[in-house]
N, C-alpha and C. Protein backbone atom coordinates (compact mmCIF):
# COMPACT_ATOMS: atom_id res chain seq x y z
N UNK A 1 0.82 -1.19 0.00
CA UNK A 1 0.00 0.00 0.00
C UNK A 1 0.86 1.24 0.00
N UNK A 2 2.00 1.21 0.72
CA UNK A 2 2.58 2.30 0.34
C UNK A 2 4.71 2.05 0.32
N UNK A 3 4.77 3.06 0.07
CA UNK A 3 6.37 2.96 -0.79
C UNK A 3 7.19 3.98 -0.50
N UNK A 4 8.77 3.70 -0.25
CA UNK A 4 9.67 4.69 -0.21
C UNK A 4 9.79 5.55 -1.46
N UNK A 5 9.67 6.83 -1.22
CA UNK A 5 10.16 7.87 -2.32
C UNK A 5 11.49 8.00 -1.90
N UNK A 6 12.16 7.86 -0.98
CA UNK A 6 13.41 8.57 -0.64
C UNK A 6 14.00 8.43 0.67
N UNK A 7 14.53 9.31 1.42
CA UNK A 7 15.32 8.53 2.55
C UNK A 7 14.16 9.11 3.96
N UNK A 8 13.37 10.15 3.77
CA UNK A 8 12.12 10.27 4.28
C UNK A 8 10.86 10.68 3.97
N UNK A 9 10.55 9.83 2.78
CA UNK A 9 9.57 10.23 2.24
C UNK A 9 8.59 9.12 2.02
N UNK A 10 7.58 8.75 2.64
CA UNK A 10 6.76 7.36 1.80
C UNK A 10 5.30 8.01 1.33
N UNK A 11 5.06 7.33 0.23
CA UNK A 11 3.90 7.71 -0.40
C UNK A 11 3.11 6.31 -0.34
N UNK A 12 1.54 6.78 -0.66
CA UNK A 12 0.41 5.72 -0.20
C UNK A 12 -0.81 6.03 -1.18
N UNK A 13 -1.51 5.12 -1.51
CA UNK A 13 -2.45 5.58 -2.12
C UNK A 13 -3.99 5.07 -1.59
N UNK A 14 -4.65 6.21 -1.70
CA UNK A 14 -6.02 5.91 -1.11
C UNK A 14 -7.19 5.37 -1.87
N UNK A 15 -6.87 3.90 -2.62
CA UNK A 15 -7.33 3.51 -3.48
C UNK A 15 -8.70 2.63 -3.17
N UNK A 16 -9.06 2.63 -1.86
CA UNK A 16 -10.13 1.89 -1.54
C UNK A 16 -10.17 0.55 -1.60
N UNK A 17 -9.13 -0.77 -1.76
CA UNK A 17 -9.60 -1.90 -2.75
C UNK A 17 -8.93 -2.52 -1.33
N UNK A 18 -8.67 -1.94 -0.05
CA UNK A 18 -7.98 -2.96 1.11
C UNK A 18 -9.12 -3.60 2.00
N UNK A 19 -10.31 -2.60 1.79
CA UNK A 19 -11.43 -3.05 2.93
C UNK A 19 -11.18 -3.06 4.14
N UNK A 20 -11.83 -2.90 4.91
CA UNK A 20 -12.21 -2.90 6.49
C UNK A 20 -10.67 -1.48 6.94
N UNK A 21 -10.00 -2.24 7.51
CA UNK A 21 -8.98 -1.21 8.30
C UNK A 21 -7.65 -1.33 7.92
N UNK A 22 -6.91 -0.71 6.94
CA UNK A 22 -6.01 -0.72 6.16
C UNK A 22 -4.93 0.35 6.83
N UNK A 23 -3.37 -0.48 7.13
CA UNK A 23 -2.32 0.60 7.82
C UNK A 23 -1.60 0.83 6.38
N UNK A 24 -1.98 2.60 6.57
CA UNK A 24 -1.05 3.04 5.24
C UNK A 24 0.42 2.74 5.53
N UNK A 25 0.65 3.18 6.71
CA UNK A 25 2.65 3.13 6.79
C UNK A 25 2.71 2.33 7.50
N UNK A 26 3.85 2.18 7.75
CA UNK A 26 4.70 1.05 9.07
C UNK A 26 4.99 2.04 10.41
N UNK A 27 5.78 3.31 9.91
CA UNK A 27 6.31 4.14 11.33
C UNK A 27 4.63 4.69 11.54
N UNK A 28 5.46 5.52 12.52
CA UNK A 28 4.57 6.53 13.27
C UNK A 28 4.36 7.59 12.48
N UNK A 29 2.89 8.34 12.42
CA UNK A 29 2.35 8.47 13.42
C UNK A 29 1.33 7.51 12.52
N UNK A 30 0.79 6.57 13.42
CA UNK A 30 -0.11 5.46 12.85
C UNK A 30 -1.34 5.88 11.78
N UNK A 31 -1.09 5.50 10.48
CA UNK A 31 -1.99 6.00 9.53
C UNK A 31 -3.26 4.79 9.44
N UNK A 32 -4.25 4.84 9.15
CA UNK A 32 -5.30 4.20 8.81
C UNK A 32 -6.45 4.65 7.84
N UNK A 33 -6.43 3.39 6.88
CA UNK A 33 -7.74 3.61 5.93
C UNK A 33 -8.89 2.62 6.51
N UNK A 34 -9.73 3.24 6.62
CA UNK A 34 -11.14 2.48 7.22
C UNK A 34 -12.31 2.86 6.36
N UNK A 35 -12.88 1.23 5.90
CA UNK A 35 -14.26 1.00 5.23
C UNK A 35 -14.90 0.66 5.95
N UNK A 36 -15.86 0.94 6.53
CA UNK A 36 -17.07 0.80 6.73
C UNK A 36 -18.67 0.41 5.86
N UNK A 37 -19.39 -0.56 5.46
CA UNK A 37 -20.40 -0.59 4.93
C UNK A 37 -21.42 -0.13 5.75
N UNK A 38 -22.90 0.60 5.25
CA UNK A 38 -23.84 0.77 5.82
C UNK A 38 -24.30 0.03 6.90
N UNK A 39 -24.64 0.31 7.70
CA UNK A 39 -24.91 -0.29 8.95
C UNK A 39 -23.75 -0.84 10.04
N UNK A 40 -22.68 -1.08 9.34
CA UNK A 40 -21.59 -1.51 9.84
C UNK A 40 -21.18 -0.44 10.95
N UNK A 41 -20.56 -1.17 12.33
CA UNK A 41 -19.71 -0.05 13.29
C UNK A 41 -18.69 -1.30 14.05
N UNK A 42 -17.87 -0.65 14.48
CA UNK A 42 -16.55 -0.77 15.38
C UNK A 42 -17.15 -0.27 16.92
N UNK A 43 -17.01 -1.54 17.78
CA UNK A 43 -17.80 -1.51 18.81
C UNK A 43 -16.76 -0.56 19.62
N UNK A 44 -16.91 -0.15 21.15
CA UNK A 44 -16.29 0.76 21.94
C UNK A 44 -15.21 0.42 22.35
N UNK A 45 -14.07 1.37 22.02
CA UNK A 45 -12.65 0.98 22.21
C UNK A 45 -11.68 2.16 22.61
N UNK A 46 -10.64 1.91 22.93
CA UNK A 46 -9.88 3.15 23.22
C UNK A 46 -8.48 2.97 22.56
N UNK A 47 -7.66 4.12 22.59
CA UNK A 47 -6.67 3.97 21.93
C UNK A 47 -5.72 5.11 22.62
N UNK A 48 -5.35 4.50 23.95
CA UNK A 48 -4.80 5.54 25.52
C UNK A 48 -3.40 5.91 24.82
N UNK A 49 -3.11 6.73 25.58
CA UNK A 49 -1.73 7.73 24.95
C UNK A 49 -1.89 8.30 23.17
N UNK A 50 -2.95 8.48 22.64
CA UNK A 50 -2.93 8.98 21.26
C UNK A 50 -4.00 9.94 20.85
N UNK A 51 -3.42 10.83 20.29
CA UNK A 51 -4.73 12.00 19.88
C UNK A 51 -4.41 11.51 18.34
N UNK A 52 -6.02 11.60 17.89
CA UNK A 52 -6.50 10.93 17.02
C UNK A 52 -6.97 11.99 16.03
N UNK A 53 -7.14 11.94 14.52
CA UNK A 53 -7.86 12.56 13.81
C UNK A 53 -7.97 11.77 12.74
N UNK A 54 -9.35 11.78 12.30
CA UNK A 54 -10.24 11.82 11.94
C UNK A 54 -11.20 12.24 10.65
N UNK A 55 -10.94 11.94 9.63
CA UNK A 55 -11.40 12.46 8.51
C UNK A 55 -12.27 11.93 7.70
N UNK A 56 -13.53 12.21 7.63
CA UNK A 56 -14.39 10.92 6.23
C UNK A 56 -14.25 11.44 5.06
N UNK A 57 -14.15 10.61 4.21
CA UNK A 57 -13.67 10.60 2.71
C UNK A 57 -14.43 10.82 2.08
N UNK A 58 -15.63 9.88 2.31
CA UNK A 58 -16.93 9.79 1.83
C UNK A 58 -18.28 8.93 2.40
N UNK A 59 -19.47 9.26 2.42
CA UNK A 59 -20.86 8.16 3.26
C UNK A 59 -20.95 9.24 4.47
N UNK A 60 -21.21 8.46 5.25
CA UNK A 60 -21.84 9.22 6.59
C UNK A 60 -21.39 8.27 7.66
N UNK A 61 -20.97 8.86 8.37
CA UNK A 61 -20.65 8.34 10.09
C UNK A 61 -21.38 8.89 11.17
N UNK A 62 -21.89 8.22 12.57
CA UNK A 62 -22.10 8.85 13.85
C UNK A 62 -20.99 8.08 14.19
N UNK A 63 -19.40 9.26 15.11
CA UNK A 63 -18.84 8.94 15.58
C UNK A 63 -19.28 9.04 16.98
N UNK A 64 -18.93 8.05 17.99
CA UNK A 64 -19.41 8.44 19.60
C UNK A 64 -18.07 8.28 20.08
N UNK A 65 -17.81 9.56 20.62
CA UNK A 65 -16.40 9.64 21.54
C UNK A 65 -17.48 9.80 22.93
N UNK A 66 -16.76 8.87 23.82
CA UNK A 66 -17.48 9.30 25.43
C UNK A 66 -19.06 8.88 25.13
N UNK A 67 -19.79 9.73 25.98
CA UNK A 67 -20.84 10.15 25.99
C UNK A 67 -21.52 11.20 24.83
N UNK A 68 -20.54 11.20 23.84
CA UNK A 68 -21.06 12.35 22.95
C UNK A 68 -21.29 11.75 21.33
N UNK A 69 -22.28 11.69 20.36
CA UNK A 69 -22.17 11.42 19.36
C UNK A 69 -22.47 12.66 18.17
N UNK A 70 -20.85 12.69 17.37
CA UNK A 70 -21.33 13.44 16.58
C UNK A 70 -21.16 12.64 14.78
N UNK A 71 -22.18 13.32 14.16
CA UNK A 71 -22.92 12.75 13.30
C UNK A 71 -21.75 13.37 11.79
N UNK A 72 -21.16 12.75 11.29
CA UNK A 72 -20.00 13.32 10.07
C UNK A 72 -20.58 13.34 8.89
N UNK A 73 -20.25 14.17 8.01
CA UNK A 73 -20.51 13.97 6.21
C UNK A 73 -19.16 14.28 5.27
N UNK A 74 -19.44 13.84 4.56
CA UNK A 74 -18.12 13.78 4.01
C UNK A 74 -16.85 15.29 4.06
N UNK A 75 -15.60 15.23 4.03
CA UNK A 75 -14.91 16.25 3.97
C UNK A 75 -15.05 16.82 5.79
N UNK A 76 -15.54 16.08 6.64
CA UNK A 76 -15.77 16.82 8.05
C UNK A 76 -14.70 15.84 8.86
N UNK A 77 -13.91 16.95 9.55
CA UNK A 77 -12.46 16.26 10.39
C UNK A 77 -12.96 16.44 11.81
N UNK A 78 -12.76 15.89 12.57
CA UNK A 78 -12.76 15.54 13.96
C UNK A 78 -10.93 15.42 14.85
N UNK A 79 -10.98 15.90 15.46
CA UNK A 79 -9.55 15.50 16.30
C UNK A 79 -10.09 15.42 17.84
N UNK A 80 -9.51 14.51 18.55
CA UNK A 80 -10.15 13.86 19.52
C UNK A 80 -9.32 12.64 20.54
N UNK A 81 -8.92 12.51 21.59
CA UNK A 81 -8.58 12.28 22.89
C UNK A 81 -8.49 10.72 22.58
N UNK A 82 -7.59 9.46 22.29
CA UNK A 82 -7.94 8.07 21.98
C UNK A 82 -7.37 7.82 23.52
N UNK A 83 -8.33 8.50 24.64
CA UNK A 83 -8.20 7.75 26.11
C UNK A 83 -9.87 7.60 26.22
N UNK A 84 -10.60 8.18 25.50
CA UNK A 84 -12.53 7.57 25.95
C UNK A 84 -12.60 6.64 25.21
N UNK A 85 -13.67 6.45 24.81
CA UNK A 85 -14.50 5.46 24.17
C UNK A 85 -14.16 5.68 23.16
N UNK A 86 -14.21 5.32 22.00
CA UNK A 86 -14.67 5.42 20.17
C UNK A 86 -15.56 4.49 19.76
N UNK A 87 -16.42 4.88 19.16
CA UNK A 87 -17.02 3.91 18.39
C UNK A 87 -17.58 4.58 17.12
N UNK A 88 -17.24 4.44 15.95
CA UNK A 88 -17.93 4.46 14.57
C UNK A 88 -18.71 3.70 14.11
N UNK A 89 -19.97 4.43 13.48
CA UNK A 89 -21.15 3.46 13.12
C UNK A 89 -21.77 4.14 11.85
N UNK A 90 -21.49 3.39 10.65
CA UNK A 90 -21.66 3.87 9.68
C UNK A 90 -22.99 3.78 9.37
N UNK A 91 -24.10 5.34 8.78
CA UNK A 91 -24.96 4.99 8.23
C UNK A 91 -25.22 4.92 6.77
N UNK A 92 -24.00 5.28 5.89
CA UNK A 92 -23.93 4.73 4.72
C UNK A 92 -22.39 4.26 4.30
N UNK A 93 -22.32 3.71 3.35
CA UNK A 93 -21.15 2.64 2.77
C UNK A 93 -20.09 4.11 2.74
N UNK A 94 -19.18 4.12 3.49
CA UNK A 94 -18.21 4.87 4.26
C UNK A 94 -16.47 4.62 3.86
N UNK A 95 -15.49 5.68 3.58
CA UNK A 95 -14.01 5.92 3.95
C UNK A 95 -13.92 6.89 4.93
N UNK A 96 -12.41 6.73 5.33
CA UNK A 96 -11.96 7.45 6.69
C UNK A 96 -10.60 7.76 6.60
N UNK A 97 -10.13 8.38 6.69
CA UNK A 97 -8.51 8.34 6.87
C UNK A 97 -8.45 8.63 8.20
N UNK A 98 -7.62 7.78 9.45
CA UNK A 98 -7.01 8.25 10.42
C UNK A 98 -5.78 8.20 10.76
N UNK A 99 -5.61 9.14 11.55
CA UNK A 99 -4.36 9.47 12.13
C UNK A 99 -4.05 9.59 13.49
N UNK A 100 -3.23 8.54 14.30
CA UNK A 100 -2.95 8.31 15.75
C UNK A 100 -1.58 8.41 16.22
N UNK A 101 -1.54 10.02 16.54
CA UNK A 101 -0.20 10.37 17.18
C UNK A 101 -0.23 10.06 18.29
N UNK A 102 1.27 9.57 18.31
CA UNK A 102 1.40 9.54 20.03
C UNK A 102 0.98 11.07 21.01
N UNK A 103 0.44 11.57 22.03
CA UNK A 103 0.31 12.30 22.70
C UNK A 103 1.53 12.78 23.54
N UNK A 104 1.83 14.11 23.74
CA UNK A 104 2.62 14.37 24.38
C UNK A 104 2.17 14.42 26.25
């Protein structure tokens, strides 16, 4: 999925054809492509020491961080705390790009 350009450079392509939860790179800061089909969600999880972001590509998401659910459309970024809850629950056939830095 993705490739050295150079001595720090890797390139990736967001070609859709990996399904479910796809790691663009190997290093840090942890990249992810996520499909989701309609109805489909990723039950409640955490991801402690990492601030997270968040991007849909395309479809519709209700993300629930905590106690809070907010409802995404495409092109809408979220950045957000991976010490609560997460859970994504797609209400239509869905991409995501995320990104999980370590926290300082």
């Amino acid at each position: 999925m993705s490739e050295s350009t150079g001595a720090e450079t890797e390139r990736a392509t967001l070609d859709g054809d990996g399904g479910g939860r796809t790691r663009l790179f190997e290093e840090e800061p942890k990249t992810i492509q996520l499909a989701l089909d309609a109805g489909e969600s990723i039950p409640a999880h955490k991801h402690p020491g990492r601030d997270i972001v968040f991007l849909l590509r395309s479809g519709a998401v209700d993300l629930t961080l905590g106690d809070e659910t907010v409802s995404l459309s495409p092109g809408d970024v979220v950045r957000f705390d991976g010490d609560q809850d997460i859970s994504p629950a797609a209400t239509a056939d869905s991409e995501a790009l995320l990104v999980l830095a370590t926290s300082e």
